[in-house]
Structure formats: C-alpha cells, structure tokens
N, C-alpha and C. Protein backbone atom coordinates (compact mmCIF):
# COMPACT_ATOMS: atom_id res chain seq x y z
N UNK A 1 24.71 12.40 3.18
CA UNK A 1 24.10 13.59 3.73
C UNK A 1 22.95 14.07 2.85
N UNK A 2 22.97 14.00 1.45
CA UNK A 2 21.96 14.66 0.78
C UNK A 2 20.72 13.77 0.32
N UNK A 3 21.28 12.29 0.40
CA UNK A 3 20.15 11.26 1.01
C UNK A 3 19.49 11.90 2.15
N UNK A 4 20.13 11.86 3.16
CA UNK A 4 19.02 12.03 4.25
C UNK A 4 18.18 13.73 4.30
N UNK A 5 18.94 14.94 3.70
CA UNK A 5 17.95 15.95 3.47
C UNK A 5 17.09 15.61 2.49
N UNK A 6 17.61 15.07 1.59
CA UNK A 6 15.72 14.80 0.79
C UNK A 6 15.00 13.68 0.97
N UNK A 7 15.63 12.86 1.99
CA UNK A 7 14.27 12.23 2.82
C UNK A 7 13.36 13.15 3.86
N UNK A 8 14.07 14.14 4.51
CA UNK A 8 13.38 14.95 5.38
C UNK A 8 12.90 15.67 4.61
N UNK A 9 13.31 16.01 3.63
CA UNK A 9 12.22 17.29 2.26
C UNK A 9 11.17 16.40 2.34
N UNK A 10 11.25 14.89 1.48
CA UNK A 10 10.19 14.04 1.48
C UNK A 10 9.03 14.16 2.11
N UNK A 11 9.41 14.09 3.48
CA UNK A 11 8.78 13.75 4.86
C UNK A 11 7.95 15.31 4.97
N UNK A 12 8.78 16.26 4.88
CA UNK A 12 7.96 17.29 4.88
C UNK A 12 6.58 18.14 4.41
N UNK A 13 7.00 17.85 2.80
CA UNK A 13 6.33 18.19 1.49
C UNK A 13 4.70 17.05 1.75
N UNK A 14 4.99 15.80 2.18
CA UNK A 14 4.23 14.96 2.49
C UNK A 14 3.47 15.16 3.58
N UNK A 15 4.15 15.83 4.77
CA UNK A 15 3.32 15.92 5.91
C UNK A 15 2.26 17.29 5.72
N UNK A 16 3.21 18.21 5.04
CA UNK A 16 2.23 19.64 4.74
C UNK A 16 1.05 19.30 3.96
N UNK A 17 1.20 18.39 2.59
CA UNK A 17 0.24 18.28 1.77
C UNK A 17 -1.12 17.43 2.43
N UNK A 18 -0.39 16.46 3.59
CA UNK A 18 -1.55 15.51 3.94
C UNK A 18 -2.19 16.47 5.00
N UNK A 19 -1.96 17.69 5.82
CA UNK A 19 -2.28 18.86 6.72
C UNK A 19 -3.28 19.78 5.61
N UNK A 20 -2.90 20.09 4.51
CA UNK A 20 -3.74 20.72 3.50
C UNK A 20 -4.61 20.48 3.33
N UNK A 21 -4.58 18.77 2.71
CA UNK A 21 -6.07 17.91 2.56
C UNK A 21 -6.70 17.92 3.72
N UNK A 22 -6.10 17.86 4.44
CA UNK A 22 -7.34 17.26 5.90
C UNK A 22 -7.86 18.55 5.78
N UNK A 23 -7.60 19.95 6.13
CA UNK A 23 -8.10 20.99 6.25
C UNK A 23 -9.35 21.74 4.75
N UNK A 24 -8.89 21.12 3.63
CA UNK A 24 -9.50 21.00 2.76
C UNK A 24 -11.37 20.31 2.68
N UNK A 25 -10.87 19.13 3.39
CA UNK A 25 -11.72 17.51 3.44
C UNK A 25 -12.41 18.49 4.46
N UNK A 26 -12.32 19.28 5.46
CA UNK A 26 -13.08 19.52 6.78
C UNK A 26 -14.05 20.73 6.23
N UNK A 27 -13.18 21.17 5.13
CA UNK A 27 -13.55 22.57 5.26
C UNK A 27 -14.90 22.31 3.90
N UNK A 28 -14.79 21.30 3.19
CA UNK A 28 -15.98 20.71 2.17
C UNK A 28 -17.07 20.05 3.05
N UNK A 29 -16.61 19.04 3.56
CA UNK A 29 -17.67 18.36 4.44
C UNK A 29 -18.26 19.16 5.18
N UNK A 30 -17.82 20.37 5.93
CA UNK A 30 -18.91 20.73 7.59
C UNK A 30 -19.52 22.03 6.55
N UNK A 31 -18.82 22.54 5.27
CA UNK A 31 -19.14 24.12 5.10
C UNK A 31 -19.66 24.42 3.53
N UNK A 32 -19.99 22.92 3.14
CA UNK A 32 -20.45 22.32 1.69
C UNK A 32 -22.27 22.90 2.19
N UNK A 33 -22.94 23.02 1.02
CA UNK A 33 -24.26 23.21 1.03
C UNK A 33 -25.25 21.85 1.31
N UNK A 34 -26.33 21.41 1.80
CA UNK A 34 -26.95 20.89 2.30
C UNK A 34 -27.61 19.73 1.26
N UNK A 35 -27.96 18.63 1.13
CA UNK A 35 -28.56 17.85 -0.31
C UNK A 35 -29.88 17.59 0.48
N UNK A 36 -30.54 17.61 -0.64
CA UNK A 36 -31.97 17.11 -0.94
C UNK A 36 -31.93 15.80 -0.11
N UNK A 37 -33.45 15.50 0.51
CA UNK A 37 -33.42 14.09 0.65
C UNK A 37 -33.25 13.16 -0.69
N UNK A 38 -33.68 13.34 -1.54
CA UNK A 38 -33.88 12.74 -2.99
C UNK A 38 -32.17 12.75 -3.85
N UNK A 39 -31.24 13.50 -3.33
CA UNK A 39 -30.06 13.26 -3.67
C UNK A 39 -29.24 12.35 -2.87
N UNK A 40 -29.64 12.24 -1.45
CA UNK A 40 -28.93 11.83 -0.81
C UNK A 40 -29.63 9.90 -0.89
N UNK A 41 -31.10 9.71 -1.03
CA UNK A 41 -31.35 8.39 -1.11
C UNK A 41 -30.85 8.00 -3.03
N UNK A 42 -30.78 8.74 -3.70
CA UNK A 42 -29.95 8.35 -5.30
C UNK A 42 -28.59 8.00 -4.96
N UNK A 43 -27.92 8.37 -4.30
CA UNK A 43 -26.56 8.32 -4.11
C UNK A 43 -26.12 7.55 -2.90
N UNK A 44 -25.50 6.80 -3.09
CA UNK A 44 -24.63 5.86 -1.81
C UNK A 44 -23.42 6.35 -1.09
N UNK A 45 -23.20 6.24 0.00
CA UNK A 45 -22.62 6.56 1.03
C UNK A 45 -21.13 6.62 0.37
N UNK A 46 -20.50 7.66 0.13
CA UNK A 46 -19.03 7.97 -0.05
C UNK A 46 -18.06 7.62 1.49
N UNK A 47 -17.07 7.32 0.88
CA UNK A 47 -16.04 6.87 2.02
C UNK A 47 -15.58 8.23 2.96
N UNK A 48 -15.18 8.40 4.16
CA UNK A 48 -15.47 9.36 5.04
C UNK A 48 -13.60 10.04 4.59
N UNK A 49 -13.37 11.11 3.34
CA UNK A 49 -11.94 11.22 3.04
C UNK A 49 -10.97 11.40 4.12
N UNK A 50 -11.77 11.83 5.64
CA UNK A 50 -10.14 11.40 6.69
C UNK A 50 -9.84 9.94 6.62
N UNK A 51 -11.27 9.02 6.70
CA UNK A 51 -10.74 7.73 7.00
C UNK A 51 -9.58 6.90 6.22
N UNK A 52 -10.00 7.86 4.73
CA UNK A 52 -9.13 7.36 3.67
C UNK A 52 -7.65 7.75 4.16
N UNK A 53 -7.80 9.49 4.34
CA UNK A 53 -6.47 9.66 5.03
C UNK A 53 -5.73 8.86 6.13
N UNK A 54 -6.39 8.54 7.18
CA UNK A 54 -5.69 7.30 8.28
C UNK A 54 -5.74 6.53 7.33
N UNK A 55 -6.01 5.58 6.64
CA UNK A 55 -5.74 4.69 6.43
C UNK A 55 -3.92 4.72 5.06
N UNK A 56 -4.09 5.58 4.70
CA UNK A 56 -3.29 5.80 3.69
C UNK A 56 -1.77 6.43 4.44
N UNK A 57 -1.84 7.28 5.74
CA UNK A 57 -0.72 7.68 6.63
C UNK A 57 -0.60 6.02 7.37
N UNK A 58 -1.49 5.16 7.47
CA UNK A 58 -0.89 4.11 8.78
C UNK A 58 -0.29 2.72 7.56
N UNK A 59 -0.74 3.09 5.95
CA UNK A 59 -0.14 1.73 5.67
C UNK A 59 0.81 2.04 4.33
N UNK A 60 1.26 3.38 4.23
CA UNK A 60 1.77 4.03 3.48
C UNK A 60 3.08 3.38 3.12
N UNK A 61 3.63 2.61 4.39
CA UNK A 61 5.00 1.78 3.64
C UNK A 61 4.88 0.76 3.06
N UNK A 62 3.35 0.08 2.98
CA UNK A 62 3.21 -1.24 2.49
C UNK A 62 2.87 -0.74 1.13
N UNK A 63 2.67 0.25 -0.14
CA UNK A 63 2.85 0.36 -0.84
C UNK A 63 3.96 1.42 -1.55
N UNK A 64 4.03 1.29 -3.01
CA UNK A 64 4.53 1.72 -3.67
C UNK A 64 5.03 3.29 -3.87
N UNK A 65 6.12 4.07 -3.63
CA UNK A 65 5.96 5.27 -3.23
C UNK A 65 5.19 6.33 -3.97
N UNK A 66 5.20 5.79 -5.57
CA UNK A 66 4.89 6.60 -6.58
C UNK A 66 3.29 6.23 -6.91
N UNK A 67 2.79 4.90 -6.08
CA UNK A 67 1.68 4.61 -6.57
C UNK A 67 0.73 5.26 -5.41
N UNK A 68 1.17 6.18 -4.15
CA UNK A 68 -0.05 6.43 -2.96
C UNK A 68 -0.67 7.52 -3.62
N UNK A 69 -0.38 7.90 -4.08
CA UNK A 69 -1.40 9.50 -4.33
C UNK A 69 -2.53 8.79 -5.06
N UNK A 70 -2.33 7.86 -5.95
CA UNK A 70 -2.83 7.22 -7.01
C UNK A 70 -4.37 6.51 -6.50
N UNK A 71 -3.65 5.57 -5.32
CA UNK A 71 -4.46 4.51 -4.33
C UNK A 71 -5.33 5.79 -3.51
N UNK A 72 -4.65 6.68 -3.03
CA UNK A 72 -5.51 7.31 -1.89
C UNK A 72 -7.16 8.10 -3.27
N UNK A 73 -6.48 8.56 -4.79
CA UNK A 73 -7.80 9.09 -5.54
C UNK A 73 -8.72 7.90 -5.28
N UNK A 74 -8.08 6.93 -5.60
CA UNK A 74 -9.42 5.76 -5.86
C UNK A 74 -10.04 5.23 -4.98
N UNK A 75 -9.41 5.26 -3.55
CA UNK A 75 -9.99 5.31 -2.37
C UNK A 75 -10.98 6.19 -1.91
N UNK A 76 -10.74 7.28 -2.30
CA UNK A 76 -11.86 8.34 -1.82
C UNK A 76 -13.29 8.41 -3.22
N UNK A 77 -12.97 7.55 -4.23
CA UNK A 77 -14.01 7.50 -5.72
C UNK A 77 -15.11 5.98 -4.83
N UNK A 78 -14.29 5.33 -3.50
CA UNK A 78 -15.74 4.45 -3.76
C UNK A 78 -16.58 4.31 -2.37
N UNK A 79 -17.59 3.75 -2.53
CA UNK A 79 -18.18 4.16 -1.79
C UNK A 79 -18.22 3.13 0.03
N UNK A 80 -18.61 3.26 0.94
CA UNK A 80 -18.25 2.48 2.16
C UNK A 80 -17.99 1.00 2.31
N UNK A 81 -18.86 0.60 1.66
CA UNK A 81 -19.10 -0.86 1.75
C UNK A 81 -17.52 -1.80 1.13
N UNK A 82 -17.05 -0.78 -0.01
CA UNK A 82 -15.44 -1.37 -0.76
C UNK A 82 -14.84 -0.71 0.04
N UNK A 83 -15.02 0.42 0.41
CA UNK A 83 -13.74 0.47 1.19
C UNK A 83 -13.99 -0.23 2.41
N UNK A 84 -14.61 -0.95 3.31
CA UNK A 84 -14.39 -1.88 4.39
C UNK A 84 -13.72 -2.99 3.66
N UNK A 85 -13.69 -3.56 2.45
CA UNK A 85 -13.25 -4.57 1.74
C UNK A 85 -11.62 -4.00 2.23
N UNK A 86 -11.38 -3.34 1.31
CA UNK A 86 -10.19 -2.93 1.62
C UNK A 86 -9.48 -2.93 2.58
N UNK A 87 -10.15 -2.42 3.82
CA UNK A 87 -10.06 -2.14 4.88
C UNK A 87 -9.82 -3.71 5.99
N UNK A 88 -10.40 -4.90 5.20
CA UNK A 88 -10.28 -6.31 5.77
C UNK A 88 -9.17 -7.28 4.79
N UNK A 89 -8.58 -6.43 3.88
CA UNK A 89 -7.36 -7.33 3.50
C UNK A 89 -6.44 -7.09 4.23
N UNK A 90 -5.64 -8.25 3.97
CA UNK A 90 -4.98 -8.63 4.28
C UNK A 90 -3.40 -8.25 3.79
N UNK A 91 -2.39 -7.29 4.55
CA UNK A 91 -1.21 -6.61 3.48
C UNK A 91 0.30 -7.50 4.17
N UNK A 92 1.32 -7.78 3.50
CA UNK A 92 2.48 -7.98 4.04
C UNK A 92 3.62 -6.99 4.02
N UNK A 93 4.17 -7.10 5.22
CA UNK A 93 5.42 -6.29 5.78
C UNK A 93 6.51 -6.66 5.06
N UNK A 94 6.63 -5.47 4.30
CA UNK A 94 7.96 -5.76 3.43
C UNK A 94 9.14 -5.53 4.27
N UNK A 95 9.16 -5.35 5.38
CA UNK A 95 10.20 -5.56 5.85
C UNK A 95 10.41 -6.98 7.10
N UNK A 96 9.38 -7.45 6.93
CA UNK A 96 8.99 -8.79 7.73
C UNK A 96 9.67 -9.86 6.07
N UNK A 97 8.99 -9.36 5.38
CA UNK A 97 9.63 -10.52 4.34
C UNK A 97 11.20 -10.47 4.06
N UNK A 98 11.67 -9.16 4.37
CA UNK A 98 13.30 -8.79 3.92
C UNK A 98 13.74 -9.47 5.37
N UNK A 99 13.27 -9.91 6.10
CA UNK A 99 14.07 -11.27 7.40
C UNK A 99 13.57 -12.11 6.93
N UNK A 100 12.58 -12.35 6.88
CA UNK A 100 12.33 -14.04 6.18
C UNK A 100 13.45 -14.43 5.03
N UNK A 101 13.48 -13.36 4.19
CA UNK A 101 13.96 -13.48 2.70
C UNK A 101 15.53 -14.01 3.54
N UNK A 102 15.76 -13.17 4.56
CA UNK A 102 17.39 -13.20 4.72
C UNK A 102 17.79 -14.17 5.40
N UNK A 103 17.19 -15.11 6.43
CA UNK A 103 17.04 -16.13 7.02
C UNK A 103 16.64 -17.41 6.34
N UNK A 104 15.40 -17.38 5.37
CA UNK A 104 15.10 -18.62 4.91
C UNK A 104 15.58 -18.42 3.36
N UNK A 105 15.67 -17.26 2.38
CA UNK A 105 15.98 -17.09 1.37
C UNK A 105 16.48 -18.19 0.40
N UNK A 106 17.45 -18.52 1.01
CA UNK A 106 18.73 -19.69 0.60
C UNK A 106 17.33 -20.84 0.29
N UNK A 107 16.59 -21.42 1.22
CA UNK A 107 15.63 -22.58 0.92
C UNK A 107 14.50 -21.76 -0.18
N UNK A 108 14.83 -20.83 0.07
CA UNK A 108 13.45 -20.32 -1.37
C UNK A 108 12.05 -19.92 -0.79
N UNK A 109 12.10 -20.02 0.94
CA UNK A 109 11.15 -19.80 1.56
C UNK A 109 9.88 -18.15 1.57
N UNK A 110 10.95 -17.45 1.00
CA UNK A 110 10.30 -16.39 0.37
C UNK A 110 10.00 -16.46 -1.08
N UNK A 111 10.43 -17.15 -1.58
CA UNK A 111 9.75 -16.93 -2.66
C UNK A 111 8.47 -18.46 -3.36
N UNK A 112 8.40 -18.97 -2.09
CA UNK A 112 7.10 -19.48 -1.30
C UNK A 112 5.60 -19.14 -1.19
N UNK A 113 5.90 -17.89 -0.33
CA UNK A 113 5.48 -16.98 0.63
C UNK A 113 5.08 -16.19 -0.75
N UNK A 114 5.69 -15.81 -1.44
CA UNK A 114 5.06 -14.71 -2.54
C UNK A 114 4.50 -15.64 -3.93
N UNK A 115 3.93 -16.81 -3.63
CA UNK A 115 3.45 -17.42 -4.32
C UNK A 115 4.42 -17.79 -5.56
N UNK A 116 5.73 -17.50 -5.83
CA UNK A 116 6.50 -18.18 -6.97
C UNK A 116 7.00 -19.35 -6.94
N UNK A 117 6.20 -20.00 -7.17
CA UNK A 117 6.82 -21.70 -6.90
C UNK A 117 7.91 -22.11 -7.71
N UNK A 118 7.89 -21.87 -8.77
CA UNK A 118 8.92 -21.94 -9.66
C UNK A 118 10.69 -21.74 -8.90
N UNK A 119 10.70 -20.26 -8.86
CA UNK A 119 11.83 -19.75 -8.33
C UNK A 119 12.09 -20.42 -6.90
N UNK A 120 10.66 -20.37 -6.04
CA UNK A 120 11.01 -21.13 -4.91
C UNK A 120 11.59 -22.61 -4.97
N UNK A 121 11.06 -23.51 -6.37
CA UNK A 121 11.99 -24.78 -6.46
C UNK A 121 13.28 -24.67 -6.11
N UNK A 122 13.59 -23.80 -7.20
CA UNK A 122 15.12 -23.51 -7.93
C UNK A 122 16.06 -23.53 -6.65
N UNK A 123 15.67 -22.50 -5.98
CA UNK A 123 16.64 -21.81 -5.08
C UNK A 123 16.39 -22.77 -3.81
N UNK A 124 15.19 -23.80 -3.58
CA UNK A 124 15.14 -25.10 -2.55
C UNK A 124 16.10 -25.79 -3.17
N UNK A 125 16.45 -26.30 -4.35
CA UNK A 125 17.43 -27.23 -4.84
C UNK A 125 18.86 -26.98 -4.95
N UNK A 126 19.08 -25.63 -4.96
CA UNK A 126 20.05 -25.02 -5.66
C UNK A 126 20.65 -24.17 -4.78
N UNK A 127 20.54 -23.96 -3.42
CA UNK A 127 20.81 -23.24 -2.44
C UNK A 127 20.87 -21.50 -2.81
N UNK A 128 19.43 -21.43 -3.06
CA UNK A 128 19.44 -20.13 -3.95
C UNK A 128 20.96 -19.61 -5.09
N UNK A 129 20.59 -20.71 -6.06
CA UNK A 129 21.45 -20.31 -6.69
C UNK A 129 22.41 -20.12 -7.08
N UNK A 130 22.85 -21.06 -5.75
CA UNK A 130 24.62 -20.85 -5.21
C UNK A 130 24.59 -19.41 -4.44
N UNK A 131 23.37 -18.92 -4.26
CA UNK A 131 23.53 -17.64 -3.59
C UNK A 131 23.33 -16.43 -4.12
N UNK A 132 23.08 -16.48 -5.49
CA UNK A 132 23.19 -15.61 -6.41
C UNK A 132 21.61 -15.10 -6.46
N UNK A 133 21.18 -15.40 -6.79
CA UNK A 133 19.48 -15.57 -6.67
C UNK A 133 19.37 -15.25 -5.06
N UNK A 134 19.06 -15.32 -4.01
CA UNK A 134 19.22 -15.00 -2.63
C UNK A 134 20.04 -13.48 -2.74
N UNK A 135 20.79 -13.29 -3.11
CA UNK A 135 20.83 -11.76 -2.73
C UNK A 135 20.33 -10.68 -3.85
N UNK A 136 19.96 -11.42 -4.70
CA UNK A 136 18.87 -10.68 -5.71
C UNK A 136 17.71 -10.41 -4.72
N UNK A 137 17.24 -11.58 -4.00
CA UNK A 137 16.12 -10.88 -3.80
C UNK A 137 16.00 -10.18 -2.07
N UNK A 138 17.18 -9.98 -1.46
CA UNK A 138 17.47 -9.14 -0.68
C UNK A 138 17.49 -7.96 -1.19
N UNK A 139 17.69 -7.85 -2.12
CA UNK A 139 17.82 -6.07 -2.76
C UNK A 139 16.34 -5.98 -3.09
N UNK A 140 15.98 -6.56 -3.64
CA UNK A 140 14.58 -6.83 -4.32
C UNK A 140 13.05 -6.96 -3.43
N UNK A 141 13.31 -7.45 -2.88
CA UNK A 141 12.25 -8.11 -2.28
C UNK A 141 11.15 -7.32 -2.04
N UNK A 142 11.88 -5.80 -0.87
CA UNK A 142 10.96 -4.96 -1.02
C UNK A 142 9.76 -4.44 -1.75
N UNK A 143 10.81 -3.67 -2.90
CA UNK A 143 9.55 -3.73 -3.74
C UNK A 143 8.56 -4.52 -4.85
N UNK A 144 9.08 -6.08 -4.56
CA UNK A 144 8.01 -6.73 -5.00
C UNK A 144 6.78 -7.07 -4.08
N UNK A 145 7.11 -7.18 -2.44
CA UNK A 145 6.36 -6.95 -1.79
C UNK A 145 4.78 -6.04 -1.58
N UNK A 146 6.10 -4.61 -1.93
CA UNK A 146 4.66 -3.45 -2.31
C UNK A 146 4.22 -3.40 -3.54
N UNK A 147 4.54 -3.79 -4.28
CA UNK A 147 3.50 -3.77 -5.51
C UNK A 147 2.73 -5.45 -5.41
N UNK A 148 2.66 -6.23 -4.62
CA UNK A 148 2.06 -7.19 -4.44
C UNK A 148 0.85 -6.73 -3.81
N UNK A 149 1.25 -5.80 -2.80
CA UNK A 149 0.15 -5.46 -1.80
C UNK A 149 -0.38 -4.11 -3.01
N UNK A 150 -0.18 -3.36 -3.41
CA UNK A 150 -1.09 -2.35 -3.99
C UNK A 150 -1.85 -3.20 -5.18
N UNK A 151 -1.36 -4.04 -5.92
CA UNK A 151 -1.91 -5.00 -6.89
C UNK A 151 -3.05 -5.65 -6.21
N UNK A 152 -3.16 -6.41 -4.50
CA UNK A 152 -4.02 -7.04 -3.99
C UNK A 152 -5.37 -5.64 -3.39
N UNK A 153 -5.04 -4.42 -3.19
CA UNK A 153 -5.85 -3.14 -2.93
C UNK A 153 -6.92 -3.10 -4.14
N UNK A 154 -5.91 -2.86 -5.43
CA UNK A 154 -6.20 -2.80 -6.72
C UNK A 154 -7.12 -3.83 -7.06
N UNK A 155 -7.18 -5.10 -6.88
CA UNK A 155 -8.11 -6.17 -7.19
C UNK A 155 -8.96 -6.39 -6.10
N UNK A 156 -8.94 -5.80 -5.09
CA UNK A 156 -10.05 -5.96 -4.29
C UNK A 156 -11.21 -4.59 -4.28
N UNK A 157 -10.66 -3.25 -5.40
CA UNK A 157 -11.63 -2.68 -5.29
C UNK A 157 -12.47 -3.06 -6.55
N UNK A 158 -11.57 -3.28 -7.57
CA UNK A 158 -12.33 -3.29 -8.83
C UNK A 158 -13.25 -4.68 -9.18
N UNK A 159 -13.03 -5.85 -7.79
CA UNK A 159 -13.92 -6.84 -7.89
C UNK A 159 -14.98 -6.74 -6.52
C-alpha cells in the first residue's frame, strides 16, 4: 500500500513540476524582452524548452529516474541542430529487453543485444549459468538498459 501512495506522490510532484515549467517556459518566451538583430545573428538557435519537455514526458521510462532532471538541463543548454541528433537516436525498451531477457536469457541472447559478448558466451554455454546468471539479469536488466540509453543521449550530445 505505501508503495503504491508514493508512486502516486511521485506521479504527482512530477506532473505539477512539469505544469510549472511549461507555464514558466511560456511565460519567458512570449513575455521576455525583444533582442537586437545583432544578438540574435551572434547566437544560434536554442532548443524550443516545450520540445525538450515532450520529449523528456514521452521517453522518460527509457531513462534513469534520478538522471531526468539532469538530461532534461542539458537538453535545454544546446542548441537545435544536437538536439535533432538526439532526437534521431535510437533508445531501447527496457521492458522489451526484460521479455527478451526472459525468453532468450538462458542462451545469453540479451546479453548479446547489450553488446556483452563475454557474459553472452558464458550463459550460451552454460545455460545461463545453470540459471543463476539469467535471473540476475531479470532483476537487473532494467536498469542497465536505462543507463545504456542515457549514456547513448550523453554521447551523442557531447560528440
């Protein structure tokens, strides 16, 4: 029971704060003072901060819970052209991999898929482990998933 009220606190505190910003973001952009032509050709096109917002409410489970506030600052620090980068990677469903993991697991097929060849031997030879390894990464998987995908965000802005 007190799992699920402080997921709905969660859910709440989250939905008010992302209602704040937007009203914030609207209320800078339409009611901000006017720039120079000469400021505006020095300076390159900033990312549009709702877009950042959709984008950060529609892929919010594919990362890290403690790392979105983090991703959404550095999202709104660059300017259009990286964030379409961003915007054309490519993210995986951590919960698409937690069926893969649970279906092919045993052959190592997830850990394939997440580029560990190593572990993926092991657990191809070894029937994950005898099994042991396979429900490690049923518990697991998740969040190696999302920090795979905020790590691939992360290297696609800073290159």
């Amino acid at each position: 029971m007190s799992k699920r009220i402080n997921r709905t606190f969660k859910k709440f505190f989250y939905f008010k704060f992302s209602v704040i910003f937007i009203i914030d973001t609207y209320k800078n952009y339409y009611f901000s003072e006017p720039e120079s032509k000469e400021d505006k050709n020095n300076k390159k096109d900033k990312v549009d901060p709702i877009e950042v917002e959709r984008y950060i409410l529609k892929n919010k489970d594919y990362f890290p819970e403690n790392r979105v506030m983090y991703l959404k600052n550095r999202l709104l620090s660059l300017d259009i052209d990286d964030f379409e980068m961003v915007l054309i990677a490519k993210l995986i469903s951590p919960w698409k991999m937690k069926i893969i993991s649970f279906f092919g697991g045993i052959l190592g097929i997830d850990r394939f898929m997440i580029k560990d060849i190593f572990f993926g031997i092991l657990k191809l030879f070894t029937l994950g482990l005898f099994g042991i390894l396979w429900f490690y990464d049923l518990l697991t998987i998740n969040k190696k998933i999302r920090t795979m995908n905020f790590n691939k965000i992360l290297m696609t802005i800073f290159n």
